[in-house]
Structures are given as C-alpha cells and as structure tokens.
C-alpha atoms as a PDB file:
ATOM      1  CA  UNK A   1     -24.480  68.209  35.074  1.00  0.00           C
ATOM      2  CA  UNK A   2     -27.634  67.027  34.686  1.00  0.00           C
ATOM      3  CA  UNK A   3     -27.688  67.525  30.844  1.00  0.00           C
ATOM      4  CA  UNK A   4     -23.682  65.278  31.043  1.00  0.00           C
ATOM      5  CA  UNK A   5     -25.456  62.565  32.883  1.00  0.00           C
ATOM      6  CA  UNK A   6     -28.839  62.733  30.594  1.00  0.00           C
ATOM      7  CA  UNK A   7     -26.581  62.289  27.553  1.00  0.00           C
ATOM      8  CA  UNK A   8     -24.827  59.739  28.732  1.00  0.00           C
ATOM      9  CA  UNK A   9     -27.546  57.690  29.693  1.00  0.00           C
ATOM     10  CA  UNK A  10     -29.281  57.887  26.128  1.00  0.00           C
ATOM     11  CA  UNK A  11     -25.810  57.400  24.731  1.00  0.00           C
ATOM     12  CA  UNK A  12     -25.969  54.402  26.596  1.00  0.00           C
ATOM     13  CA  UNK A  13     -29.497  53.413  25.521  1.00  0.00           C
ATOM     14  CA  UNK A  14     -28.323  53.649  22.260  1.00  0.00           C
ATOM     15  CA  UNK A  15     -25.797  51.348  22.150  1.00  0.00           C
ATOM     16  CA  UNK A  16     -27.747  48.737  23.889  1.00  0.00           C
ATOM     17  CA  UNK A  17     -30.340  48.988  20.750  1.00  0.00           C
ATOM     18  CA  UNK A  18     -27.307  48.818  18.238  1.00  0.00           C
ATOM     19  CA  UNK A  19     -26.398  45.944  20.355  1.00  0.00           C
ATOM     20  CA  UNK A  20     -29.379  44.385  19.738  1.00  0.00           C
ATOM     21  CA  UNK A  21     -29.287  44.263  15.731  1.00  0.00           C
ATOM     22  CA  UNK A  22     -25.995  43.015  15.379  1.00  0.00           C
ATOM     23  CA  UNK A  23     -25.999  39.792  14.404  1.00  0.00           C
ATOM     24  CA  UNK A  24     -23.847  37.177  15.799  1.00  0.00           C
ATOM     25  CA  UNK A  25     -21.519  35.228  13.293  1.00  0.00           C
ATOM     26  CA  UNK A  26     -20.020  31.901  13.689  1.00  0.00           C
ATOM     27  CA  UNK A  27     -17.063  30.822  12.437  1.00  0.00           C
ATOM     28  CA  UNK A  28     -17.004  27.358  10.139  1.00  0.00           C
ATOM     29  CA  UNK A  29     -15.293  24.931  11.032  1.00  0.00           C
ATOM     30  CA  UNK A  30     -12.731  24.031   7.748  1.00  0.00           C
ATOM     31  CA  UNK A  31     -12.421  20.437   9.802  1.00  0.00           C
ATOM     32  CA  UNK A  32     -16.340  19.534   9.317  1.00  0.00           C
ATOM     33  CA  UNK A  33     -18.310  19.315   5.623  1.00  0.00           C
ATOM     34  CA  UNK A  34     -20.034  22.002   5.230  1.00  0.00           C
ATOM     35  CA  UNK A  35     -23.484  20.317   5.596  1.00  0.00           C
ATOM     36  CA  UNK A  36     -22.898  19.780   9.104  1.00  0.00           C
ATOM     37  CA  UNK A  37     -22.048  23.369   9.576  1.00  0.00           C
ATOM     38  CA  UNK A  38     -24.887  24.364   8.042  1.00  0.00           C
ATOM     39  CA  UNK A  39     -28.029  21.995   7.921  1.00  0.00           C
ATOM     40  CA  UNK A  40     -30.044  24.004   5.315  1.00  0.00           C
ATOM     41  CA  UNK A  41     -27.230  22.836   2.503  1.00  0.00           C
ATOM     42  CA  UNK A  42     -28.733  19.881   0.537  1.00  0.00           C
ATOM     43  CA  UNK A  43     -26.760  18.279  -1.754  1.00  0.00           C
ATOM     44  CA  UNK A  44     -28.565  15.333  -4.155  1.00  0.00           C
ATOM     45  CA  UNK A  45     -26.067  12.284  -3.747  1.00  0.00           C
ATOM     46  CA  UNK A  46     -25.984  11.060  -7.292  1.00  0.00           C
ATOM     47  CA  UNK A  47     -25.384   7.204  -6.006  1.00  0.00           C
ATOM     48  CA  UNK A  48     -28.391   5.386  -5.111  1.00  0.00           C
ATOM     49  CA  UNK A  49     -28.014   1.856  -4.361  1.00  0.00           C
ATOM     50  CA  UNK A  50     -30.815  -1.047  -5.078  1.00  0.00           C
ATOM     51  CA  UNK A  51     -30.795  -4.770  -5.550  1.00  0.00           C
ATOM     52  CA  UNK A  52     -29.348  -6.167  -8.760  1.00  0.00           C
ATOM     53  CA  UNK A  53     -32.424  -6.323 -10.706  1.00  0.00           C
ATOM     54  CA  UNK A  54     -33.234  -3.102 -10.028  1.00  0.00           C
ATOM     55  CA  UNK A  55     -29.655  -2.086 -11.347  1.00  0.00           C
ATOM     56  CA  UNK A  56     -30.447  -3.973 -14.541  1.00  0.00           C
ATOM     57  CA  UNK A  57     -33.866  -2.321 -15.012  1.00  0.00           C
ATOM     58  CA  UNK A  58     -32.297   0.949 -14.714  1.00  0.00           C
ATOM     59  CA  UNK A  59     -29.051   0.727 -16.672  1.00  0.00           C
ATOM     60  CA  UNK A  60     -29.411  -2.270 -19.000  1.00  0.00           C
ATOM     61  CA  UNK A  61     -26.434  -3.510 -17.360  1.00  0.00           C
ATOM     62  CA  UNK A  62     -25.644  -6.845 -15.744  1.00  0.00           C
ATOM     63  CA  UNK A  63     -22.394  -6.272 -12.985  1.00  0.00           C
ATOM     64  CA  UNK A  64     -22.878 -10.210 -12.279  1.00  0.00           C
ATOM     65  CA  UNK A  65     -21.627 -11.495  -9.382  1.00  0.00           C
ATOM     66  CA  UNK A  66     -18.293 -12.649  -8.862  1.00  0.00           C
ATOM     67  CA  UNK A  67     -17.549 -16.004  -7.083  1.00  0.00           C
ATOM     68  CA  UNK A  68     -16.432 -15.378  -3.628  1.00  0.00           C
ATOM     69  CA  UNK A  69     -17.367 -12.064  -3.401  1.00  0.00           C
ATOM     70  CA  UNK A  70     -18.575 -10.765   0.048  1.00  0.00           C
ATOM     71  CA  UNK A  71     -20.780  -7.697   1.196  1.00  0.00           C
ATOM     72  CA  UNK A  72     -21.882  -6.528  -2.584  1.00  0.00           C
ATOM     73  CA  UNK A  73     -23.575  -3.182  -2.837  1.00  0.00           C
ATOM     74  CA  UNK A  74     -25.370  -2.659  -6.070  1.00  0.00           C
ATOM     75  CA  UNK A  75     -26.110   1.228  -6.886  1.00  0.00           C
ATOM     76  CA  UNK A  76     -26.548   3.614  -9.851  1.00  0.00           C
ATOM     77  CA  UNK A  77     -24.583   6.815 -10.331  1.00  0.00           C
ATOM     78  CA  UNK A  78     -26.959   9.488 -12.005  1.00  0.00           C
ATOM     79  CA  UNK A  79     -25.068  11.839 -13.944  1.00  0.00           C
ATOM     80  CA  UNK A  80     -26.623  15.167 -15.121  1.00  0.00           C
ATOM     81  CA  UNK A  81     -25.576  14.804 -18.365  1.00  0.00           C
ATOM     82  CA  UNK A  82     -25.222  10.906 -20.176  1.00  0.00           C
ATOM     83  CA  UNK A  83     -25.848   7.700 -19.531  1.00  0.00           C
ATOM     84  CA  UNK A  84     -26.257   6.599 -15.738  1.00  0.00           C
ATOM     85  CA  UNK A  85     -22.983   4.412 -14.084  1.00  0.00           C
ATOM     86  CA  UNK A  86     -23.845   0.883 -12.584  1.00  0.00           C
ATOM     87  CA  UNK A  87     -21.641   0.090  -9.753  1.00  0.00           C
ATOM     88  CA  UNK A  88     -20.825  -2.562  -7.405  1.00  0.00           C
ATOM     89  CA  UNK A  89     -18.621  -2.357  -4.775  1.00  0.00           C
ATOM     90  CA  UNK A  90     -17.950  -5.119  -3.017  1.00  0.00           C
ATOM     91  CA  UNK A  91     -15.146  -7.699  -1.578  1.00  0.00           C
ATOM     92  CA  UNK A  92     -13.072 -10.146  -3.368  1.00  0.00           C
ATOM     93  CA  UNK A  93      -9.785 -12.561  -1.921  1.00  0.00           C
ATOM     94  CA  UNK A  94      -9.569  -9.843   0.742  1.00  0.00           C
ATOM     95  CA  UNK A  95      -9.894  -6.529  -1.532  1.00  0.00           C
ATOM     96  CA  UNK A  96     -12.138  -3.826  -1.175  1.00  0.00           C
ATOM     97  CA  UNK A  97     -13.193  -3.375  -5.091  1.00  0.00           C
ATOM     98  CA  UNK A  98     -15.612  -1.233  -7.256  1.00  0.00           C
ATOM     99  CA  UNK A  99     -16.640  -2.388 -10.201  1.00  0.00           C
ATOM    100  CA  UNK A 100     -18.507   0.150 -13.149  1.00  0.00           C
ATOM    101  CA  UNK A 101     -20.060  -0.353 -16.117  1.00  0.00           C
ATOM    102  CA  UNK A 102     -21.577   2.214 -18.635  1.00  0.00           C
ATOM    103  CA  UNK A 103     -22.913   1.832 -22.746  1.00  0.00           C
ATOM    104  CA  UNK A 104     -21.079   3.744 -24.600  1.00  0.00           C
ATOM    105  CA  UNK A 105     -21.367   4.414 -28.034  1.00  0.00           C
ATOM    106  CA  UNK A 106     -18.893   2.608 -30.857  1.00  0.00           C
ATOM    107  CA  UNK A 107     -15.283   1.629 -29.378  1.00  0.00           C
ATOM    108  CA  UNK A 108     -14.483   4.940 -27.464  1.00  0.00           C
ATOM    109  CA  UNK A 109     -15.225   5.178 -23.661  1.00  0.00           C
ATOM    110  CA  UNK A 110     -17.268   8.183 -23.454  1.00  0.00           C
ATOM    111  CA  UNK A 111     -15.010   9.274 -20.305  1.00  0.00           C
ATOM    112  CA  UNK A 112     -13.570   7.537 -17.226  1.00  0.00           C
ATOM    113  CA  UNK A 113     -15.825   6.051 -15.419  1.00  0.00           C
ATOM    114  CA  UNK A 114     -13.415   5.227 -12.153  1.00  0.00           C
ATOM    115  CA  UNK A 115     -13.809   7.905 -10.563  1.00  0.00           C
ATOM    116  CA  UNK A 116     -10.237   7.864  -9.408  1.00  0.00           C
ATOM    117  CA  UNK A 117      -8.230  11.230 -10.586  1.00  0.00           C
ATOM    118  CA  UNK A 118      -4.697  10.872  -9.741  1.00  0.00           C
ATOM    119  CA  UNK A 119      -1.478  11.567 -11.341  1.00  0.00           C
ATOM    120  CA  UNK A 120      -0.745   8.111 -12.108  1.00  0.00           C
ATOM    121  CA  UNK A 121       2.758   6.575 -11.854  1.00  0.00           C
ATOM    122  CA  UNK A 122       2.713   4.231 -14.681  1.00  0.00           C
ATOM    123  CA  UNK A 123      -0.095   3.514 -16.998  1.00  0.00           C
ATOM    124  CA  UNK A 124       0.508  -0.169 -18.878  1.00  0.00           C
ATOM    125  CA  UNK A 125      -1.630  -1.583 -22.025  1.00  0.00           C
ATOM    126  CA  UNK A 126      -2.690  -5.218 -21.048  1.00  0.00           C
ATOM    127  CA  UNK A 127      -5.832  -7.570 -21.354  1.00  0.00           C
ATOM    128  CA  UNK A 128      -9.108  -8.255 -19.785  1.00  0.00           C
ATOM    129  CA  UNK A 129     -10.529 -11.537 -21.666  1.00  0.00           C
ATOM    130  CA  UNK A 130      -9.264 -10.950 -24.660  1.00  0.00           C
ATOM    131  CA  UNK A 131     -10.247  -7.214 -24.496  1.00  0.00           C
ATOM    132  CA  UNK A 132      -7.736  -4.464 -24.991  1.00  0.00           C
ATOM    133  CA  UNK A 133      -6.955  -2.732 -21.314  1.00  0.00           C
ATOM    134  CA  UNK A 134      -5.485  -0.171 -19.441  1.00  0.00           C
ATOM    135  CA  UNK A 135      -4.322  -0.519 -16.029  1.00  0.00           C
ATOM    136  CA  UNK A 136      -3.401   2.707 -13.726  1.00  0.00           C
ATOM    137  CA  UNK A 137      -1.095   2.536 -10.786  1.00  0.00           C
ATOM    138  CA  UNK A 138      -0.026   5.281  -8.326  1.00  0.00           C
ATOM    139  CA  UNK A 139       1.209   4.116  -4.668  1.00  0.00           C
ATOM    140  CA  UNK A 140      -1.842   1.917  -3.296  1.00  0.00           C
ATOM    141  CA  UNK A 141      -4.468   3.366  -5.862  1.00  0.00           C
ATOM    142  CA  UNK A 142      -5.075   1.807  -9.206  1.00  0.00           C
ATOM    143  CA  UNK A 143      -8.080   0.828 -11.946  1.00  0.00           C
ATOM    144  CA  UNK A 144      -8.189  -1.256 -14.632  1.00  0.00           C
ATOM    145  CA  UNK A 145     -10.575  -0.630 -17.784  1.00  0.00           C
ATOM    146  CA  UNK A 146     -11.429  -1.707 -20.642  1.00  0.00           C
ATOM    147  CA  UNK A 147     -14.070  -1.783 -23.488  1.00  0.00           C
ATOM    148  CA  UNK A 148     -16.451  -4.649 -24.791  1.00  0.00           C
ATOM    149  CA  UNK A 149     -17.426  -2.762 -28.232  1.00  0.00           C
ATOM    150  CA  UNK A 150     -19.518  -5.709 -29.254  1.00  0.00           C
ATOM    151  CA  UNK A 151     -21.749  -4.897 -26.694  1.00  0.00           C
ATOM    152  CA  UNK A 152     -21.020  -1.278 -26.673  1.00  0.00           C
ATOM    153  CA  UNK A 153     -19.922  -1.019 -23.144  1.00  0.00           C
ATOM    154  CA  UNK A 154     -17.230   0.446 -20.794  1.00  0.00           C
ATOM    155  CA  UNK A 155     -15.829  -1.005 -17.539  1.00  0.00           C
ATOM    156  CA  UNK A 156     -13.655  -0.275 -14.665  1.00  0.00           C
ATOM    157  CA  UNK A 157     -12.185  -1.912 -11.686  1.00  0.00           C
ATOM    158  CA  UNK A 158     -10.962   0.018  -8.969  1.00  0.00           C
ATOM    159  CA  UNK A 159      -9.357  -0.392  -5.713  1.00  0.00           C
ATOM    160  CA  UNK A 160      -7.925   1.731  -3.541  1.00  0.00           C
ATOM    161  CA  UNK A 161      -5.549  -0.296  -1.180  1.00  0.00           C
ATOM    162  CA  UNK A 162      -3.273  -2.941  -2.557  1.00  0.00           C
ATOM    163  CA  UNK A 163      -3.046  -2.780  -5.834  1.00  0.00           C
ATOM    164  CA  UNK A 164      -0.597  -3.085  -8.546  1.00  0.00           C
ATOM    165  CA  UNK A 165      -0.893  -4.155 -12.484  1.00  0.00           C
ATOM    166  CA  UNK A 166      -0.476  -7.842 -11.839  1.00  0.00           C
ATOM    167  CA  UNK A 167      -3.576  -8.157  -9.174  1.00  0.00           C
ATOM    168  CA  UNK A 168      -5.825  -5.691 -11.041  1.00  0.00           C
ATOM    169  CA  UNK A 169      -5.544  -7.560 -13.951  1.00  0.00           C
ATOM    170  CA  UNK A 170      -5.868 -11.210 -12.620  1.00  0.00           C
ATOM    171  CA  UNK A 171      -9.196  -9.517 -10.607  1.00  0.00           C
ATOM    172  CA  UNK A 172     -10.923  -7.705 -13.677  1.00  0.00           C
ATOM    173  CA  UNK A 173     -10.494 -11.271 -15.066  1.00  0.00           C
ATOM    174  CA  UNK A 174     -12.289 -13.114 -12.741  1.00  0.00           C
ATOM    175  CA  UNK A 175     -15.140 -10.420 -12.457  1.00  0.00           C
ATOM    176  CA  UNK A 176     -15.465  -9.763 -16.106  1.00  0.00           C
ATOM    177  CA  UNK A 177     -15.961 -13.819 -16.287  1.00  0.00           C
ATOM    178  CA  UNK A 178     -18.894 -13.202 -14.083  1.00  0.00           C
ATOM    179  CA  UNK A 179     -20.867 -11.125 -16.671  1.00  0.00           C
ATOM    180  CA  UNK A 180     -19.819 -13.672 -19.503  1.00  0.00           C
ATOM    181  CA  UNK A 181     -20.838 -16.708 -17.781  1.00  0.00           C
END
C-alpha cells in the first residue's frame, strides 16, 4: 500500500508542476480593436494634423478656408508610397465635410483620394468651377472630385451624412472658391 499511496502522491506532484507551465490564454474580444486587446500592437496613424501653414509647408497645397466654416482640422495623410494627402475636415451650413487635395501629375488623378470605398448607387459627370467632376452617391455617403490640371492637382469632397449630387456639388463650389480667391 505504501508503494499505491507513494505513487500517487508523486503522480500528484507531477501534475501540480505541469500545472505550473501551462500558460493561461485569453480569449480576444472580436467587439474591441485589437490594440486595446493587446497594448504591445503599434500601429503608425498616417494622419497627422497641424495648422494650415504647416499643411502648406508640407504638401505645397493651400485647402483655404471656406466662409462659414466651423471647427477646421488641418492634417496630412502620409502614404508609403506617393505624394502625401492634405486634408481638412471641417463644418459647413450644418455638414460634417472633408476636403483633400493631392498634385498629381498631367490630367489623371493618380487614385482616389476620398477615402470612401463603397459600391456607389449612381455616379453623375457634373462641374466644380468650370472643372470637369464626378459626384458619387450611395444612401447618405457621397464625394465629389475633380481635377485642376493647370495646377496639376486632385480634389475631393466628402461627406458622410446628407448628401446627394445637388448639395455636393453646390458645396465643392463654395470651397473650391476658397482656394481661388
């Protein structure tokens, strides 16, 4: 009996060691980013905001500002490959607006710049000052953009809530006049 109970006891002290080196795993929570699930996960942000001239040092660009705009944020969006995005998001007549420029080469956008990738519901051909245009639409969503190929540059207007051919155009109008003026 006494070699049953001496077994037992070191197959019990064995198990506690196993115990010991198991490592305890936690589940991730699919609800929370991953960066709060796991702290050591550093991510460079590629938008960086700064005041307007620093914007203009940076990119060459000028977004202006629009009359009757509220809360403007001025920031760059540092791509790893081309020519940084100057962006200003701010709030016009009650819309919540981003505005992007970027110099482009010749008359072809080198890519959209909206940052918006939907499956848009109608795409129309208009004008922004004079400036050929294409407006997207899908539900709430929509951008505007056009090219000023004199000065070798790309824009786009973007909102998110409220928006439909007719407004995006009349607004890319008044903030386009901004830079011009």
């Amino acid at each position: 009996m006494n070699k049953k109970f001496l077994s037992l006891i070191i197959a019990l002290l064995f198990m506690v060691v196993l115990t010991g080196c198991i490592e305890r795993v936690e589940e991730i929570d699919p609800t929370k980013p991953l960066a709060a699930a796991d702290s050591s996960l550093k991510i460079a942000n590629p938008i960086k905001e700064m005041s307007r001239e620093e914007l203009i040092e940076k990119t060459g660009l000028d977004l202006g500002s629009p009359e009757g705009a509220e809360d403007m944020v001025y920031s760059v969006i540092e791509l790893s490959e081309g020519r940084p995005i100057a962006q200003l998001r701010f709030k016009l007549e009650g819309h919540e607006l981003c505005f992007r420029a970027q110099t482009v080469n010749g008359k072809s956008a080198a890519g959209d710049i909206s940052g918006l990738y939907y499956n848009w519901a109608y795409t129309r051909n208009t004008f922004v000052a004079r400036l050929y245009a294409v407006v997207n639409v899908s539900g709430d969503v929509g951008y505007i953009k056009w090219i000023d190929a004199e000065n070798g540059v790309q824009y786009s207007l973007s909102m998110t809530e409220g928006a439909d051919e007719k407004l995006l155009v009349e607004l890319a109008d008044k903030v386009f006049a901004s830079i011009l003026a």
